[in-house]
Protein backbone atom coordinates (compact mmCIF):
# COMPACT_ATOMS: atom_id res chain seq x y z
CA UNK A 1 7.33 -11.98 32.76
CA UNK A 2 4.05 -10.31 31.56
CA UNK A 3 6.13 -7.41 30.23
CA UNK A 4 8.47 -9.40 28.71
CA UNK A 5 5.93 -11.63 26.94
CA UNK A 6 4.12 -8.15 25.47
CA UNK A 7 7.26 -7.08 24.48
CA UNK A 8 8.25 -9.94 22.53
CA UNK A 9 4.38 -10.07 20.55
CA UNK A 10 5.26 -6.33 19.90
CA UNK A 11 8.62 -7.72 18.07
CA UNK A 12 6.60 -10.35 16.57
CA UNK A 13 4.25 -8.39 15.01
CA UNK A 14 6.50 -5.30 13.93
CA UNK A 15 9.92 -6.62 13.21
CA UNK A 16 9.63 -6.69 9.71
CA UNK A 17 9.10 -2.48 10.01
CA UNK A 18 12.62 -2.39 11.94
CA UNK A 19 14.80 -4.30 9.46
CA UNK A 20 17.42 -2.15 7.71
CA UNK A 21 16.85 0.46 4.82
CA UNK A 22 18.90 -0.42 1.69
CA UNK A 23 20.03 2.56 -0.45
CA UNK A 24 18.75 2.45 -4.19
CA UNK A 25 21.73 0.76 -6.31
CA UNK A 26 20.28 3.38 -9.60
CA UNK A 27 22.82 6.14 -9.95
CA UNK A 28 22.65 9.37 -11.95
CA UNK A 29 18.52 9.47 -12.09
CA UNK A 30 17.35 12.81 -13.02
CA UNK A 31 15.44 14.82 -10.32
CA UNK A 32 11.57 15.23 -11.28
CA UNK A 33 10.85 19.33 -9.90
CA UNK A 34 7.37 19.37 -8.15
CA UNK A 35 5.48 21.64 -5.49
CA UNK A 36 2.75 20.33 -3.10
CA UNK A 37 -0.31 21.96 -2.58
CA UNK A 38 -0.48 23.64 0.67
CA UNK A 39 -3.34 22.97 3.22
CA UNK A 40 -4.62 19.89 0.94
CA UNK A 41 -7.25 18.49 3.51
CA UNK A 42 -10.05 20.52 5.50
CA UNK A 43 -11.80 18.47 8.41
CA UNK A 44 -14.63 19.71 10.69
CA UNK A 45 -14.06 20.39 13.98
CA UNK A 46 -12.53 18.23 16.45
CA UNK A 47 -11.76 15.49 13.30
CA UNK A 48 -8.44 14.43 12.93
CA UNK A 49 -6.35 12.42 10.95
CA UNK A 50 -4.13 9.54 12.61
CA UNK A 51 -1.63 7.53 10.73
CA UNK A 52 -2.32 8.25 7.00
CA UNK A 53 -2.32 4.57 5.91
CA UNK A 54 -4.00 4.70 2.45
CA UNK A 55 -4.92 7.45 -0.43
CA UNK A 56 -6.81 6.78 -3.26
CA UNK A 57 -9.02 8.97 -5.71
CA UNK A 58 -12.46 8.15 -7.93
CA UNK A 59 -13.12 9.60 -11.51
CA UNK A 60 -14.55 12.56 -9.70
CA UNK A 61 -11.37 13.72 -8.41
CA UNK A 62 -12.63 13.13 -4.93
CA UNK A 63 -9.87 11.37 -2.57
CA UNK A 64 -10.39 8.93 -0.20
CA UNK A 65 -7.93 8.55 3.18
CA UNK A 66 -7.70 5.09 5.35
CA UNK A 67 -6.29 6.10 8.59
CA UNK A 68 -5.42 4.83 12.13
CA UNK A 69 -6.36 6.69 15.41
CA UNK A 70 -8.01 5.42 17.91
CA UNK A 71 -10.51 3.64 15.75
CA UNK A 72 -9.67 2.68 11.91
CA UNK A 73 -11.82 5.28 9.65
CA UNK A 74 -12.29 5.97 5.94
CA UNK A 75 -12.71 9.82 4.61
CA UNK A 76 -13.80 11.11 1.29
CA UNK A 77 -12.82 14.51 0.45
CA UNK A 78 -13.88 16.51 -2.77
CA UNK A 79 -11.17 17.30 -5.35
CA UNK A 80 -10.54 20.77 -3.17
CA UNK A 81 -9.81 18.82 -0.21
CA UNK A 82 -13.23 19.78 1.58
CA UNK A 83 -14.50 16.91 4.04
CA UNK A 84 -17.45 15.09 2.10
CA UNK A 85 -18.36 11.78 4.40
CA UNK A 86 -17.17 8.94 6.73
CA UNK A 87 -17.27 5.48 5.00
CA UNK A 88 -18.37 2.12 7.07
CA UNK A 89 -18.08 3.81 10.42
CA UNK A 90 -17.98 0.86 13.16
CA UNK A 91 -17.71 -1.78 10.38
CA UNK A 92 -16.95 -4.98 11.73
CA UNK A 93 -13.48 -5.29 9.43
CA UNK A 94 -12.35 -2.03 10.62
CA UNK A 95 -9.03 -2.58 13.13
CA UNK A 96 -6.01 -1.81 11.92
CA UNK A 97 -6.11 0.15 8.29
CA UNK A 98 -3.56 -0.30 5.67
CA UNK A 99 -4.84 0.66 2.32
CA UNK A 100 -7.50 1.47 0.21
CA UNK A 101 -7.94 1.68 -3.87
CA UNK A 102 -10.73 2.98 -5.77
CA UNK A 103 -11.72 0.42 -8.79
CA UNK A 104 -12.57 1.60 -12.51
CA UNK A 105 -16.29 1.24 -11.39
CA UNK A 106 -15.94 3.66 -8.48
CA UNK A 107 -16.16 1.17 -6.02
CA UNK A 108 -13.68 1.31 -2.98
CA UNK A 109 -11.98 -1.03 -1.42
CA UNK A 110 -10.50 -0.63 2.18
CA UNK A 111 -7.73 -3.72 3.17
CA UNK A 112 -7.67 -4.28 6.94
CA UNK A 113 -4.41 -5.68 8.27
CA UNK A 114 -5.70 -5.97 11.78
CA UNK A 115 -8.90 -8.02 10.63
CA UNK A 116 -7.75 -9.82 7.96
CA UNK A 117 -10.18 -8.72 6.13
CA UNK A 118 -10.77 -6.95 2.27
CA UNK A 119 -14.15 -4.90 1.93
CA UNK A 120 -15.36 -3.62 -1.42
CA UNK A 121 -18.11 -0.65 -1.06
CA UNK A 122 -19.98 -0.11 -3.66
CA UNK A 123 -20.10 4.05 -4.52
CA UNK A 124 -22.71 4.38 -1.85
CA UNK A 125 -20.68 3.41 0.54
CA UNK A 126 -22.90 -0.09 1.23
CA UNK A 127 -21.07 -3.03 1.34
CA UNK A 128 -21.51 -5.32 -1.17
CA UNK A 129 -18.02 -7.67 -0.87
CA UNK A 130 -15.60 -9.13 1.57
CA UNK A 131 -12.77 -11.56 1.21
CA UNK A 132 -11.17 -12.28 4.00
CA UNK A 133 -12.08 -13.94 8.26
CA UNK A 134 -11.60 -11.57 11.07
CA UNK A 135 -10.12 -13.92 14.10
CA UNK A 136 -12.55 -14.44 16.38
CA UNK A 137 -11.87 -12.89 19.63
CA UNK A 138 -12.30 -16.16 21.39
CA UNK A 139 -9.04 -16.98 20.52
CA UNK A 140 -7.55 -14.47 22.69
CA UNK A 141 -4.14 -14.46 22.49
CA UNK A 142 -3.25 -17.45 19.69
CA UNK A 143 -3.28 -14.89 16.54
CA UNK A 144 0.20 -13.49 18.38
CA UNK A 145 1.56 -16.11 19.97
CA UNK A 146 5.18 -17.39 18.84
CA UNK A 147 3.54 -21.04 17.01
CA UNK A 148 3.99 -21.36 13.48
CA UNK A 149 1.09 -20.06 11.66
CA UNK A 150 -1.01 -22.39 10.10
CA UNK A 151 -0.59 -22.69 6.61
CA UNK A 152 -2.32 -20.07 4.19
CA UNK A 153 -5.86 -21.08 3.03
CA UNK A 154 -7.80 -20.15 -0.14
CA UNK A 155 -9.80 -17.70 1.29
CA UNK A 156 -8.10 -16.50 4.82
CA UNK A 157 -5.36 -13.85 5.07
CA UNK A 158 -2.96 -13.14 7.32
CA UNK A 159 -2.06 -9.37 7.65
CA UNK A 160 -3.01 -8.75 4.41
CA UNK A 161 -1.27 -4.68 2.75
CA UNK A 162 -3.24 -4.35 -0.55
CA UNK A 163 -5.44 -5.06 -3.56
CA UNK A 164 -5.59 -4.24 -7.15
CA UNK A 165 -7.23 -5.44 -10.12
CA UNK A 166 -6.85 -6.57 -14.00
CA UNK A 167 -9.17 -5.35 -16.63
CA UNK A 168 -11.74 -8.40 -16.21
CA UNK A 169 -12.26 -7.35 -12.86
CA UNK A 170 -10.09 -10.56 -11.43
CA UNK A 171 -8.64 -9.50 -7.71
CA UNK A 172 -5.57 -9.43 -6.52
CA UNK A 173 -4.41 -9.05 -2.98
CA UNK A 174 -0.84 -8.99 -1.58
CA UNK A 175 -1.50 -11.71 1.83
CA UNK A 176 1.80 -9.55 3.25
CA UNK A 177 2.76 -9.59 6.76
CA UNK A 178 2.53 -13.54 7.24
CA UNK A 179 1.32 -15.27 4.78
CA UNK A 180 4.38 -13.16 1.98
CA UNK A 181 1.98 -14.01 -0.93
CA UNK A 182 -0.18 -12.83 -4.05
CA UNK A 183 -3.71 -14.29 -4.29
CA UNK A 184 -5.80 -14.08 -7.44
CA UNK A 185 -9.62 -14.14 -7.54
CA UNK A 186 -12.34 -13.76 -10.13
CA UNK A 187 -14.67 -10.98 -9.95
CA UNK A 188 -16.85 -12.75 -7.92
CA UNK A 189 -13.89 -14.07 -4.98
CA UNK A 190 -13.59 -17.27 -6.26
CA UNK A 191 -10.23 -18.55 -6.04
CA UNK A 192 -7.83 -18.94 -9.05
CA UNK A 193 -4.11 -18.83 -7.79
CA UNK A 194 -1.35 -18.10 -6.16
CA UNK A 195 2.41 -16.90 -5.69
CA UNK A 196 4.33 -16.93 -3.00
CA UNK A 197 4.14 -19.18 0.81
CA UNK A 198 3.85 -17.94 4.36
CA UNK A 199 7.79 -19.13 4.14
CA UNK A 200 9.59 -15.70 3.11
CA UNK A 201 12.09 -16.20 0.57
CA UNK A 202 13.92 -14.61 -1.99
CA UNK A 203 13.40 -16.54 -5.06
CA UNK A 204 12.03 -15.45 -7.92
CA UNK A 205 8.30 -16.96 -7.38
CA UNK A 206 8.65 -16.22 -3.46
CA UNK A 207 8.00 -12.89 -1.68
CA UNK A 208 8.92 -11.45 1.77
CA UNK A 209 6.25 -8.98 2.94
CA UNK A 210 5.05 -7.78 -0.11
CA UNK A 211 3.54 -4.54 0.96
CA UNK A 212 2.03 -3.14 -1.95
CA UNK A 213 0.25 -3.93 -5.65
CA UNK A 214 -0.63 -2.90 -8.71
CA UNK A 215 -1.85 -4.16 -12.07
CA UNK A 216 -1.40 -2.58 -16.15
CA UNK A 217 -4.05 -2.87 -18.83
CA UNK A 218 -2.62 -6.05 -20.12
CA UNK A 219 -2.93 -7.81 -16.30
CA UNK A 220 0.99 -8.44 -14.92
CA UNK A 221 1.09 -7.48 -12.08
CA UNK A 222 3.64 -5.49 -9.89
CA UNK A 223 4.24 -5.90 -6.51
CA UNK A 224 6.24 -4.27 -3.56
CA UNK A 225 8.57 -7.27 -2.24
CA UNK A 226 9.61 -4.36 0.59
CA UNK A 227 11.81 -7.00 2.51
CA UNK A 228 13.48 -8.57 -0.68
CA UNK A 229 14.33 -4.48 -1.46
CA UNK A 230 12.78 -5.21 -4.88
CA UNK A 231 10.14 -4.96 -6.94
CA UNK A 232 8.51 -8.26 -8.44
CA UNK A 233 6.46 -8.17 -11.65
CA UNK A 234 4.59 -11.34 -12.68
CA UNK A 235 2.09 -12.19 -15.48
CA UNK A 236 -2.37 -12.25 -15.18
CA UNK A 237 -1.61 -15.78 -14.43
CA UNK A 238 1.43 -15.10 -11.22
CA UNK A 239 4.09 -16.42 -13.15
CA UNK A 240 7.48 -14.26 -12.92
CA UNK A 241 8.11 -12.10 -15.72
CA UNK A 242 10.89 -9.63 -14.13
CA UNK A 243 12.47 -7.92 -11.12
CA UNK A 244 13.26 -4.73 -10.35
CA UNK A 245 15.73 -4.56 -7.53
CA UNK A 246 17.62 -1.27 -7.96
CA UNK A 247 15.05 1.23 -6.51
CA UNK A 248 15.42 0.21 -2.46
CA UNK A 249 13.30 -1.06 -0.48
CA UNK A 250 9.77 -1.02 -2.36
CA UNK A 251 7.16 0.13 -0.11
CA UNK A 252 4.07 0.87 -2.44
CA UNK A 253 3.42 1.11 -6.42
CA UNK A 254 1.11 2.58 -8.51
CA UNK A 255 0.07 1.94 -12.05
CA UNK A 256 -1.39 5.03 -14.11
CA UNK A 257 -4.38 4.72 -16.12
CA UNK A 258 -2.66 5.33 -19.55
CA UNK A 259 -3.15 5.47 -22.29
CA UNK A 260 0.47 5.64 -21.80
CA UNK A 261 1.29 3.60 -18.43
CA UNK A 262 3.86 4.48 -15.84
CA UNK A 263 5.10 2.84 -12.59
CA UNK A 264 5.42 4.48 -9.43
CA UNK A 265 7.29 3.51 -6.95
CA UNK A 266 8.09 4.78 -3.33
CA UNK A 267 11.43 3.65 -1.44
CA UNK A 268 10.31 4.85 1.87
CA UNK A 269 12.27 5.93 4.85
CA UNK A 270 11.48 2.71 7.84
CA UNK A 271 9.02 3.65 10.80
CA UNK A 272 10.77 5.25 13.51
CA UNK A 273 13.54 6.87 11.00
CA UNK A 274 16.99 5.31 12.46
CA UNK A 275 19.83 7.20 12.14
CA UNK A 276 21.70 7.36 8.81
CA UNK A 277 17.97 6.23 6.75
CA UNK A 278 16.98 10.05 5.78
CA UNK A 279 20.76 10.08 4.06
CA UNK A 280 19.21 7.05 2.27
CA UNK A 281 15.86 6.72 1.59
CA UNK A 282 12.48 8.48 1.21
CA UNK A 283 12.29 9.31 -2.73
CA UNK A 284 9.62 7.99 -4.81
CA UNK A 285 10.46 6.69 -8.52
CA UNK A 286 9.09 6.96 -11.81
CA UNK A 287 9.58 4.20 -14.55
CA UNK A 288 8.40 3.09 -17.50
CA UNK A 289 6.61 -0.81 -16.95
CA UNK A 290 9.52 -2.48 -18.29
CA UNK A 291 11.81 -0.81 -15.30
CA UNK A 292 13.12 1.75 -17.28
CA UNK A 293 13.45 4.75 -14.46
CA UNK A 294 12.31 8.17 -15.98
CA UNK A 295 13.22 10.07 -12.32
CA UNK A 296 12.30 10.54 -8.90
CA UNK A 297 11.63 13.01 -6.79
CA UNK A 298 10.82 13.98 -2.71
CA UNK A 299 13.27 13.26 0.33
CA UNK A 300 12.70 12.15 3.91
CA UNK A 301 11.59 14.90 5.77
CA UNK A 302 9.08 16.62 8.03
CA UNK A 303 8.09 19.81 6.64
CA UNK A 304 5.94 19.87 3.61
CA UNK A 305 7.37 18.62 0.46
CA UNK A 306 9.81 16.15 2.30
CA UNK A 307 8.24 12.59 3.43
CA UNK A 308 8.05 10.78 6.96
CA UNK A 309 7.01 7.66 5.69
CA UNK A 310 5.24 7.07 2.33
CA UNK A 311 2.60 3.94 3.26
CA UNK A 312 0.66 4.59 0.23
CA UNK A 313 0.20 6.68 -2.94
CA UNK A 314 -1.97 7.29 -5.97
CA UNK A 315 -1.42 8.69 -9.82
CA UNK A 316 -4.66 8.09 -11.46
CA UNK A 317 -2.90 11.19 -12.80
CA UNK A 318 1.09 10.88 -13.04
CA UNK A 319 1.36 14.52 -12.82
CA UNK A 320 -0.43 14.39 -9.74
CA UNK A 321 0.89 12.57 -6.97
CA UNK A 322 -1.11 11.60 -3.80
CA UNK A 323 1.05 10.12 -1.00
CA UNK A 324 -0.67 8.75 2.36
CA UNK A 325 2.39 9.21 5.34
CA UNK A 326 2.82 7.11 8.60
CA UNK A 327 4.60 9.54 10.83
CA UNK A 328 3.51 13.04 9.87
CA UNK A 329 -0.59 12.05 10.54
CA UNK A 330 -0.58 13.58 6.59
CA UNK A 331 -1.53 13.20 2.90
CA UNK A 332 -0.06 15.35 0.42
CA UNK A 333 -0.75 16.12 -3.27
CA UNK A 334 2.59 16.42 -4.89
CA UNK A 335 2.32 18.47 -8.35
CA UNK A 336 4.89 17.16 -10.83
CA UNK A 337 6.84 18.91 -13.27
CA UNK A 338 8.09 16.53 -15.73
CA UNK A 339 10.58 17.69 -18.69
CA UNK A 340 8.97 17.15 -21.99
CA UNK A 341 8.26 13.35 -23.23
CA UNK A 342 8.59 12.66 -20.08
């Protein structure tokens, strides 16, 4: 019975990674050439990467990796890839990573799916923000039992995937796993609104796990509706402007900085790669902000250059791809070769 009951919270918590892939309906999109760089990422001894959950970079060209292992930890590496620090080592919202962004001011932000929990640090690395409760470990058992969760609050999450913000410094977070929302904030975490309930649905103000988010210079706001196999974009204020639903199953995005803006967009190949997904999944797209797709590029694969499992990516330079994988424990800077004007 005991065995049974764990397997069941293990459904309960992961199901959503097992549902099916769905093959990009685009046809005919031009290939984007690109190279990685080989041997991106030097640790010290006897420090490893785990799950590559998160990748983000700061106006110095340093990178930043969220990864799990046994313990959730956050690396900075210079622009070379040389190990620089550890960020919030044994911090209280560290559980279960799943990404982290780097702000215009250099600040980084690290979302916690395991603690429900958002933490800005400030370049330091001190903390000086946090949205988000971790459950208290009192309650044991109840955050994975098989009642209906409560219903979202202003300030709570539950199993939140990312964060992103508009040029006034408002905050966005994608409440994902549960709660299959979008929750604004001022600067300072005060509450402003919301789009989405913890019911998934497929409407065009609803969400179901929405797993990733990103915002352009005039605030809308694009987010990764990965279980809807869409793409939902929606105004400063959350209300719908468009969807995108011919690129798969939208596991991340990225805005560029500009001036001109593009959207990135990663149809990733499912955890545990079932049979038949590598035939259909594992590019990443390029597109204009009005859904207009430019090209993709990468494939599911293992070896260096293919994907096992995009969970994250950044193009604070869009000829410079950073993408944070599940399965091959790796992040990879993909150098893109785009034809003219584009």
């Amino acid at each position: 019975m005991i065995r049974f009951l764990a397997l069941c919270c293990v459904l309960a918590c992961f199901g959503a990674d097992t549902a099916r892939a769905e093959k990009a309906k685009a046809q005919n999109v031009p290939e984007i050439p690109y190279e990685t760089v080989p041997n991106l990422i030097k640790l010290p001894p006897n420090l490893y990467l785990g799950e590559a959950m998160g990748v983000a970079t700061n106006s110095k060209g340093h990178f930043f990796v969220f990864t799990r292992s046994a313990n959730t930890r956050l690396f900075e590496f210079d622009r070379n890839g040389n190990y620089v620090r550890e960020i919030g080592e044994g911090n209280y919202g560290f559980e279960f990573a799943h990404s982290v962004r780097v702000d215009a001011e250099d600040n980084i932000w690290a979302v916690d799916e395991g603690t429900n929990m958002v933490i800005k640090f400030n370049p330091a690395g001190r903390v000086v923000m946090v949205l988000g409760h971790r459950p208290e470990v009192v309650a044991g058992m109840l955050a994975t039992t098989f009642a209906p969760a409560p219903p979202a609050g202003k300030y709570t999450f539950g199993r939140p995937t990312d964060v992103t913000w508009d040029a006034q410094g408002d905050i966005f977070v994608s409440d994902g796993y549960i709660n299959n929302r979008v929750v604004k904030y001022d600067k300072n975490g005060r509450f402003l609104a919301q789009v989405g309930s913890e019911k998934a649905g497929n409407g065009p103000d609803q969400l179901n796990l929405p797993h990733g988010i990103s915002a352009d210079a005039q605030g809308n706001v694009y987010v990764a509706d990965r279980s809807n196999h869409r793409l939902q974009v929606f105004d400063n204020n959350l209300k719908f402007k468009a969807s995108y639903d011919n690129i798969g199953d939208s596991w991340t995005t990225c805005v560029s900085p500009g001036p001109h803006q593009y959207l990135f967009t990663s149809n990733s190949n499912p955890n545990g790669n079932a049979p038949g997904t590598w035939d259909t999944t594992g590019e990443i797209y390029k597109m204009e902000l009005d859904g207009t797709i430019l090209g993709k590029f990468g494939h599911a694969g293992k070896l260096p250059g293919g994907f096992q499992v995009v969970h994250m990516m950044d193009c604070r330079n869009p000829n410079e791809i950073f993408v944070a994988e599940i399965e091959s424990w790796r992040v990879q800077k993909l150098l893109l070769k785009p034809r003219a004007g584009k």
